[in-house]
C-alpha atoms as a PDB file:
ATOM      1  CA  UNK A   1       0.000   0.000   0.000  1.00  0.00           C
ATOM      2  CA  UNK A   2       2.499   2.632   0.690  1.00  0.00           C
ATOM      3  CA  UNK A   3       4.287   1.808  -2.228  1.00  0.00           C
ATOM      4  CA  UNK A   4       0.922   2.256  -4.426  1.00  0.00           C
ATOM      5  CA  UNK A   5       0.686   5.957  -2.564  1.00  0.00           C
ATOM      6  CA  UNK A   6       4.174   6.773  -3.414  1.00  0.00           C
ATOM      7  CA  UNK A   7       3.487   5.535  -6.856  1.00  0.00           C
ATOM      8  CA  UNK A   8       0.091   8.003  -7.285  1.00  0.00           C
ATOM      9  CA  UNK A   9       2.302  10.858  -5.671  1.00  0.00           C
ATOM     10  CA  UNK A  10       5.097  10.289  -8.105  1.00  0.00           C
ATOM     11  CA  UNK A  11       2.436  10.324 -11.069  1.00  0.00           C
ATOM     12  CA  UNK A  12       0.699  13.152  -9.358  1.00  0.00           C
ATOM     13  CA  UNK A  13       4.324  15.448  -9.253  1.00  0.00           C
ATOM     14  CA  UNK A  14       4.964  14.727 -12.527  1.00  0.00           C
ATOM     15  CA  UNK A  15       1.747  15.505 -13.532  1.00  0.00           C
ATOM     16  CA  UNK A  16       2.295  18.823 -11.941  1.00  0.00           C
ATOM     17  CA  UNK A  17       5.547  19.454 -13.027  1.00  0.00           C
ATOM     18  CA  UNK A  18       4.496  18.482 -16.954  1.00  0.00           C
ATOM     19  CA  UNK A  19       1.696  21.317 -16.588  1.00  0.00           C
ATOM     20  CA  UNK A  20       3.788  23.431 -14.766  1.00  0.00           C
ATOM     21  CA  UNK A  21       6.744  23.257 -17.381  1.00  0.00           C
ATOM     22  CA  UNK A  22       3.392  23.581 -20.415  1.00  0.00           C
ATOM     23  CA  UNK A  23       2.444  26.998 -18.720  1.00  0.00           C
ATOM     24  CA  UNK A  24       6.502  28.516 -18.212  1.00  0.00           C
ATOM     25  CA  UNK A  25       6.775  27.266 -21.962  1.00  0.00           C
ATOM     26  CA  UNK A  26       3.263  29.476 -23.174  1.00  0.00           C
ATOM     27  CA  UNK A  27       4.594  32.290 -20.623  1.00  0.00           C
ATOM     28  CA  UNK A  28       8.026  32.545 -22.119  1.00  0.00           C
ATOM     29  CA  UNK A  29       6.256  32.532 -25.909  1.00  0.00           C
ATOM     30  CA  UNK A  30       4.115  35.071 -25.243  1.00  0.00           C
ATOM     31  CA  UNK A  31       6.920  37.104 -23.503  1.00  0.00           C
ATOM     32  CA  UNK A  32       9.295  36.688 -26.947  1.00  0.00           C
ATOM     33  CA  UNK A  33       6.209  37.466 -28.688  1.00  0.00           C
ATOM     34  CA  UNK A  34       5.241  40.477 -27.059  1.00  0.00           C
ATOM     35  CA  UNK A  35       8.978  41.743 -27.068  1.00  0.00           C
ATOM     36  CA  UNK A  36       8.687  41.129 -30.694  1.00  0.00           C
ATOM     37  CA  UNK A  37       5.548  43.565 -31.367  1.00  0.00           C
ATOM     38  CA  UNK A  38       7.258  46.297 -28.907  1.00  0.00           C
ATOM     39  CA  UNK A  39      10.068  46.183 -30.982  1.00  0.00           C
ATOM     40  CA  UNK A  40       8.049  46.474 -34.147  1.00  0.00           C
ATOM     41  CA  UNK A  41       5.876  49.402 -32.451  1.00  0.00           C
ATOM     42  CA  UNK A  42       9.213  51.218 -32.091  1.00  0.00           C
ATOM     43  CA  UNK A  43      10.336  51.437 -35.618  1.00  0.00           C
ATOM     44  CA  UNK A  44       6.505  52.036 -36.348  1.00  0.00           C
ATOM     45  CA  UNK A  45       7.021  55.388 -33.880  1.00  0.00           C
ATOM     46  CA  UNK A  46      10.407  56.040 -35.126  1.00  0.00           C
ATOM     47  CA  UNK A  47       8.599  55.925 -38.520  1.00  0.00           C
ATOM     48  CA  UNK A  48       5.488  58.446 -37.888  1.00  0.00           C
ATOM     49  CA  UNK A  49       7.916  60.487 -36.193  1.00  0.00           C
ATOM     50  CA  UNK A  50       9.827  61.249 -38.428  1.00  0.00           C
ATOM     51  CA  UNK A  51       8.537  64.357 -40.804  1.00  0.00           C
ATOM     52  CA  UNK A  52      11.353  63.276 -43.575  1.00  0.00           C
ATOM     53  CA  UNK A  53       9.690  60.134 -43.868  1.00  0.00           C
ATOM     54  CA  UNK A  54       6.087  61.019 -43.850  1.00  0.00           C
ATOM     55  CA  UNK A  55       7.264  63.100 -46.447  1.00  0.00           C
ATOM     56  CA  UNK A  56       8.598  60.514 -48.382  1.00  0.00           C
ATOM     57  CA  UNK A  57       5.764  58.260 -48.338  1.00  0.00           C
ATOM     58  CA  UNK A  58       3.387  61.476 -49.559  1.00  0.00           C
ATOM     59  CA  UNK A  59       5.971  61.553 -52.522  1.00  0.00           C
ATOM     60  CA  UNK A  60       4.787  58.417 -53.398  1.00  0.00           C
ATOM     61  CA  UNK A  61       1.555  58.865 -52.612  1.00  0.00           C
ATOM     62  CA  UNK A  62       0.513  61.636 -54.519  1.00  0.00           C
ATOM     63  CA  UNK A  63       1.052  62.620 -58.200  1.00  0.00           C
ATOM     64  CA  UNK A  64       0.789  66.528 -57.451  1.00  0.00           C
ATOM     65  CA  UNK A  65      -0.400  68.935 -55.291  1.00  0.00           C
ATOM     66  CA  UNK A  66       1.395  70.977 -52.257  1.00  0.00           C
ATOM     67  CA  UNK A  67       3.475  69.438 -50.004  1.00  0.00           C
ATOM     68  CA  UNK A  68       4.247  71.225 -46.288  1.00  0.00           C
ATOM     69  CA  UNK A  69       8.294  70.695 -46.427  1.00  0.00           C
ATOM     70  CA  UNK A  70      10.140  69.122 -42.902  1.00  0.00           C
ATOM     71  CA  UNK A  71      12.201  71.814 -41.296  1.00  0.00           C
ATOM     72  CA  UNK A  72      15.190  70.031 -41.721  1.00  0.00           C
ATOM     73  CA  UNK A  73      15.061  69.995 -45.369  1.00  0.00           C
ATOM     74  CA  UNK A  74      14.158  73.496 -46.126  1.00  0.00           C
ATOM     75  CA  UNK A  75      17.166  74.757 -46.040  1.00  0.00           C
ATOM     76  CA  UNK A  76      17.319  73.353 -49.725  1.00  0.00           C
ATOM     77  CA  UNK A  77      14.299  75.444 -50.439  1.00  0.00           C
ATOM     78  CA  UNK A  78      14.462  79.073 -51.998  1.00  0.00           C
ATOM     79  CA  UNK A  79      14.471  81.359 -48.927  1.00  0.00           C
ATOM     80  CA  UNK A  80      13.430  78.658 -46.568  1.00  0.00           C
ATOM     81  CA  UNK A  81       9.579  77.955 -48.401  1.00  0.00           C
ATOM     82  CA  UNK A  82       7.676  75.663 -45.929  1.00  0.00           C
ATOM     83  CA  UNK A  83       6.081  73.713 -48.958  1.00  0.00           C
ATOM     84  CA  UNK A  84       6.702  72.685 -52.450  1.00  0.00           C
ATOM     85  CA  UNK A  85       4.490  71.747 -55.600  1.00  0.00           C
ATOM     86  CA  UNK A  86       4.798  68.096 -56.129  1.00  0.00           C
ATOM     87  CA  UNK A  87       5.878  67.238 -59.877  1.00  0.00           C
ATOM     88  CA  UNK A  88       6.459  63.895 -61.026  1.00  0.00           C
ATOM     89  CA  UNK A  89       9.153  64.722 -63.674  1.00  0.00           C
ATOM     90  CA  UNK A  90      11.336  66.516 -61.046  1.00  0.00           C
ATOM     91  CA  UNK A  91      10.727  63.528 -58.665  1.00  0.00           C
ATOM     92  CA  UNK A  92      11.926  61.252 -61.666  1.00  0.00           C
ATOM     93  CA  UNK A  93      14.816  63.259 -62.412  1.00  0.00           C
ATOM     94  CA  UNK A  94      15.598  63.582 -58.384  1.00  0.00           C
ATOM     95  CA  UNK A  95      16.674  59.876 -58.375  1.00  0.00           C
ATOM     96  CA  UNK A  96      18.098  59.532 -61.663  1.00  0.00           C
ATOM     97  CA  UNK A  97      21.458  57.560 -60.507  1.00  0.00           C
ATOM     98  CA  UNK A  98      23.350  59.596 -63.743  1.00  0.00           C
ATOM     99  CA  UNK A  99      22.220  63.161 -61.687  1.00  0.00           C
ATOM    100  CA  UNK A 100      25.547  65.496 -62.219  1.00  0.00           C
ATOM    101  CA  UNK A 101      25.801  67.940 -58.917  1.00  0.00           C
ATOM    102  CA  UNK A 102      25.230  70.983 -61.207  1.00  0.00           C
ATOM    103  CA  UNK A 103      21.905  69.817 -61.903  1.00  0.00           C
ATOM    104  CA  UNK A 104      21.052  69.708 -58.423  1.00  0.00           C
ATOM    105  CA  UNK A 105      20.905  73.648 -58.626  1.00  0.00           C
ATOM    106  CA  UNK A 106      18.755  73.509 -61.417  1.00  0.00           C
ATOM    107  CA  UNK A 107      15.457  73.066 -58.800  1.00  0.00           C
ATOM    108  CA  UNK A 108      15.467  72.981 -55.100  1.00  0.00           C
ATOM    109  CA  UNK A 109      13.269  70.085 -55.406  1.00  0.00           C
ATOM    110  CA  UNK A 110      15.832  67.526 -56.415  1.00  0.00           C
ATOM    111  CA  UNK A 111      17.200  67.556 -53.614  1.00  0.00           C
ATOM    112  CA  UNK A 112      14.615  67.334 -50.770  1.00  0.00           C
ATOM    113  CA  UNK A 113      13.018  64.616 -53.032  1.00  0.00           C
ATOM    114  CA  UNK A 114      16.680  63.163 -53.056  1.00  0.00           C
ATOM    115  CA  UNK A 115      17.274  63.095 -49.058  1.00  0.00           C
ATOM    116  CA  UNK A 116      13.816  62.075 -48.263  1.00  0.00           C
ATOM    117  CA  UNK A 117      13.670  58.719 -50.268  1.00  0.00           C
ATOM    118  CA  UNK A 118      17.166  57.819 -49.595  1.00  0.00           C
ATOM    119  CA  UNK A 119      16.142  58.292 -45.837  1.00  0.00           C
ATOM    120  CA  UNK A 120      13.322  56.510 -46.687  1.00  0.00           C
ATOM    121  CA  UNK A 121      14.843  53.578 -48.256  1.00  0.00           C
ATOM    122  CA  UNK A 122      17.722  53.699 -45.501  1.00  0.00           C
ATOM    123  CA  UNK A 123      14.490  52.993 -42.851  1.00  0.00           C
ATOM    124  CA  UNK A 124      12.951  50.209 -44.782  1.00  0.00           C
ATOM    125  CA  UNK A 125      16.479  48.733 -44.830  1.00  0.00           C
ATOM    126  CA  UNK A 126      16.460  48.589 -41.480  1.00  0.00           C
ATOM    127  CA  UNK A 127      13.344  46.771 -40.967  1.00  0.00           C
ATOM    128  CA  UNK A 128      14.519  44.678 -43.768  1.00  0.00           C
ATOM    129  CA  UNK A 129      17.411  43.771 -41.469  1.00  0.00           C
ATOM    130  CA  UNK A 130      15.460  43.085 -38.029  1.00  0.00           C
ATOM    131  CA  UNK A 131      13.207  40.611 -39.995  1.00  0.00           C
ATOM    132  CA  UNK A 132      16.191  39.027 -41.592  1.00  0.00           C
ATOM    133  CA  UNK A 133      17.514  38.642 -37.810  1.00  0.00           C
ATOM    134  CA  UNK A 134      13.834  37.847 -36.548  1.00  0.00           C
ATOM    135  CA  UNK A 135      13.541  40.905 -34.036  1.00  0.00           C
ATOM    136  CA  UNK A 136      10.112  40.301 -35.246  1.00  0.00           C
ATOM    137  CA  UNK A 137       7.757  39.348 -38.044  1.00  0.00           C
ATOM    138  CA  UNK A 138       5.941  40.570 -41.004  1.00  0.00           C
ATOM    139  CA  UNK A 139       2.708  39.865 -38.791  1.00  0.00           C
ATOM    140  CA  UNK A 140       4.269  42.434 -35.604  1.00  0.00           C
ATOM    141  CA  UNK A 141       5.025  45.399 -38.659  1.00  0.00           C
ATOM    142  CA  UNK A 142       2.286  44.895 -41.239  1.00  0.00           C
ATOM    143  CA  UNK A 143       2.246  48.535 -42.311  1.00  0.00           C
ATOM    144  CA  UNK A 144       5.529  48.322 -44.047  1.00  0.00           C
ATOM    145  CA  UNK A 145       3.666  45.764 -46.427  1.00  0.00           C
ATOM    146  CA  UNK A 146       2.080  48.558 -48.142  1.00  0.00           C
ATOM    147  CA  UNK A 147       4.867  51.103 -48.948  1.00  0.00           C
ATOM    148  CA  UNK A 148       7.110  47.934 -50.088  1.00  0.00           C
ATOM    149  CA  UNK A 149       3.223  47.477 -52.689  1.00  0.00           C
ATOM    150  CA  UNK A 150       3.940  51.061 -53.828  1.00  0.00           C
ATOM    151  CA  UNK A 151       7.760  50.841 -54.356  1.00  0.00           C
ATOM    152  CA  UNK A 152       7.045  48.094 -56.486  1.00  0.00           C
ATOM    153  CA  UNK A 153       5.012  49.960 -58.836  1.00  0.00           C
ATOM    154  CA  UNK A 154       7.455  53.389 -58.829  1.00  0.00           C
ATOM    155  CA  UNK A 155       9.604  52.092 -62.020  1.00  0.00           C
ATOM    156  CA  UNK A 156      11.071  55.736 -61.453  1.00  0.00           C
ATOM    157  CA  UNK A 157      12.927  54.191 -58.325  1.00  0.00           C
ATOM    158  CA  UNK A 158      14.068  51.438 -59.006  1.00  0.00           C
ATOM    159  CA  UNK A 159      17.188  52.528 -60.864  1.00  0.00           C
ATOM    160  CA  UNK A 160      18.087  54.371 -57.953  1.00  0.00           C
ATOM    161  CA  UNK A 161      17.412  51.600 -55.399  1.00  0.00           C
ATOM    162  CA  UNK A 162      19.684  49.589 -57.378  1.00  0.00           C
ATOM    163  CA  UNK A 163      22.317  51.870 -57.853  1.00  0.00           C
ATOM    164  CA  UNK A 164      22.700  53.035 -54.146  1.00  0.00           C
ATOM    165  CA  UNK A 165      22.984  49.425 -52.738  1.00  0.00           C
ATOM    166  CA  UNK A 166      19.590  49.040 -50.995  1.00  0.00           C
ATOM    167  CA  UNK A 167      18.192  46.058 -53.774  1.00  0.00           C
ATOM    168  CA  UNK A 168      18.926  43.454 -51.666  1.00  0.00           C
ATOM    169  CA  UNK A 169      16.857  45.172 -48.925  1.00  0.00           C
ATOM    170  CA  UNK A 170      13.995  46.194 -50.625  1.00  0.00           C
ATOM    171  CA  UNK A 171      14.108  42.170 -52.856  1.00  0.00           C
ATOM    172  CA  UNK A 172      13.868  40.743 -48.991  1.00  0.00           C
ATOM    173  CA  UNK A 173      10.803  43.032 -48.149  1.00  0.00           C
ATOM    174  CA  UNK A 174       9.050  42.069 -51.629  1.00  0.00           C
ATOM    175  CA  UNK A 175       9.677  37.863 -50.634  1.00  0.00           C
ATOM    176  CA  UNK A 176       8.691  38.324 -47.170  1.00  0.00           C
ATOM    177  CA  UNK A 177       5.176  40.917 -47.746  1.00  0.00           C
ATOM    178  CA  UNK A 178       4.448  38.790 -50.963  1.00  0.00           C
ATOM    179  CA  UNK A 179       4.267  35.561 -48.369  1.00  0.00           C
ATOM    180  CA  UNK A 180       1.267  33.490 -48.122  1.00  0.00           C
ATOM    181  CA  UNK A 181       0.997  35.129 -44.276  1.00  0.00           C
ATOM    182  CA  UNK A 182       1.088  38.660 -45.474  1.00  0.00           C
ATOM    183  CA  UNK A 183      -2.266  40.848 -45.167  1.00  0.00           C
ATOM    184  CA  UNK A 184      -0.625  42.463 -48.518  1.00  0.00           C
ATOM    185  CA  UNK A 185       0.782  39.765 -50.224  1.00  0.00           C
ATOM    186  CA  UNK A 186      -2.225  40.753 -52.944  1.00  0.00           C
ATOM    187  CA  UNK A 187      -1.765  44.539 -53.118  1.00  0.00           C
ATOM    188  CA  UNK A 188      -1.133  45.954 -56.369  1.00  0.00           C
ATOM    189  CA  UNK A 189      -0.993  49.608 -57.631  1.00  0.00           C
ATOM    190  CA  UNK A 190      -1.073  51.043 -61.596  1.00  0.00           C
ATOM    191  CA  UNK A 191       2.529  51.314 -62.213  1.00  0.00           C
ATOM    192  CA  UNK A 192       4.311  54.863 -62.370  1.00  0.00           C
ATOM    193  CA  UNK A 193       6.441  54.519 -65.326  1.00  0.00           C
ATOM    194  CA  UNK A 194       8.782  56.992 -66.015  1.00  0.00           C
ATOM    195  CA  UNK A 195       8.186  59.895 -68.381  1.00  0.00           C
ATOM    196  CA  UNK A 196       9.320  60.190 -72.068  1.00  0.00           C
ATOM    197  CA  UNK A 197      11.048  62.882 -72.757  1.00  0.00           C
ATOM    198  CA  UNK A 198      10.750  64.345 -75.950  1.00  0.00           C
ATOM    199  CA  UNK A 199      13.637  64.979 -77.939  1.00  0.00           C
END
């Protein structure tokens, strides 16, 4: 008899321990988990702080109109302007990787539209980077999924993402939002093919 109840209290511990050691597992997931998504909120701040790139993304966004210009960038402008008038052929010609520096002079817009997607592109590199090193997942950052939609259909940018080193980047953000497990992986947009310039 004692030997049966030392038998049913062996069960019973191990019994214990086995739910015990189930709950510390689902505790420490959801901990790496959570970590994960408060990572991914931070570049997500970092992100909509950033007046340079919320600029950016209106660059893409819109095919004219009046854009409010960050601080930090006006200094390009003629005497300081706090906005510009959006054009799509000086945006084009902005990120043209064959650009000489006396053509930067040529229109103050060149330039701001020049910093601001190369900032732009240097932050999706960096997200690019953390999911490569699983800091988190596609699912924790989902947002990004749509501006990686939109630089697929800027043809104007792609030179320039080539040319500057940040393909491999912006090819790992394609694979990943284009995944089965992506809330984008079906977003398209009408392509923005560059201009032809007449002769």
């Amino acid at each position: 008899m004692p030997t049966d109840a030392a038998t049913a209290i062996a069960y019973v511990g191990a019994f214990v321990g086995l739910v015990g050691g189930g709950v510390g597992l689902f505790n420490s997931k959801k901990a790496v988990s959570w970590k994960r998504a408060e990572l991914a909120n931070s570049y997500m701040k970092d992100f909509n702080n950033s007046p340079e790139l919320l600029f950016a993304t209106r660059c893409l966004d819109w095919n004219g109109g009046r854009l409010i210009v960050p601080e930090s960038l006006r200094p390009y402008n003629t005497d300081n302007a706090a906005t510009i008038v959006h054009d799509r052929q000086i945006f084009e010609k902005a990120l043209s990787p064959s650009l000489q520096i006396d053509q930067m002079d040529e229109d103050p817009r060149i330039q701001i539209y020049r910093v601001s997607i190369d900032g732009f592109l240097s932050w999706l590199s960096l997200v690019a980077s953390a999911l490569d090193r699983r800091l988190f997942q596609v699912a924790d950052i989902e947002d990004v999924g749509y501006w990686v939609s939109k630089i697929e259909s800027e043809i104007v940018m792609h030179r320039f993402i080539v040319a500057y080193g940040y393909a491999n980047n912006i090819e790992k953000l394609i694979r990943l939002y284009r995944a089965k497990d992506s809330a984008y992986k079906d977003w398209t947009f009408p392509a923005n093919h560059p201009r032809r310039h007449s002769a």
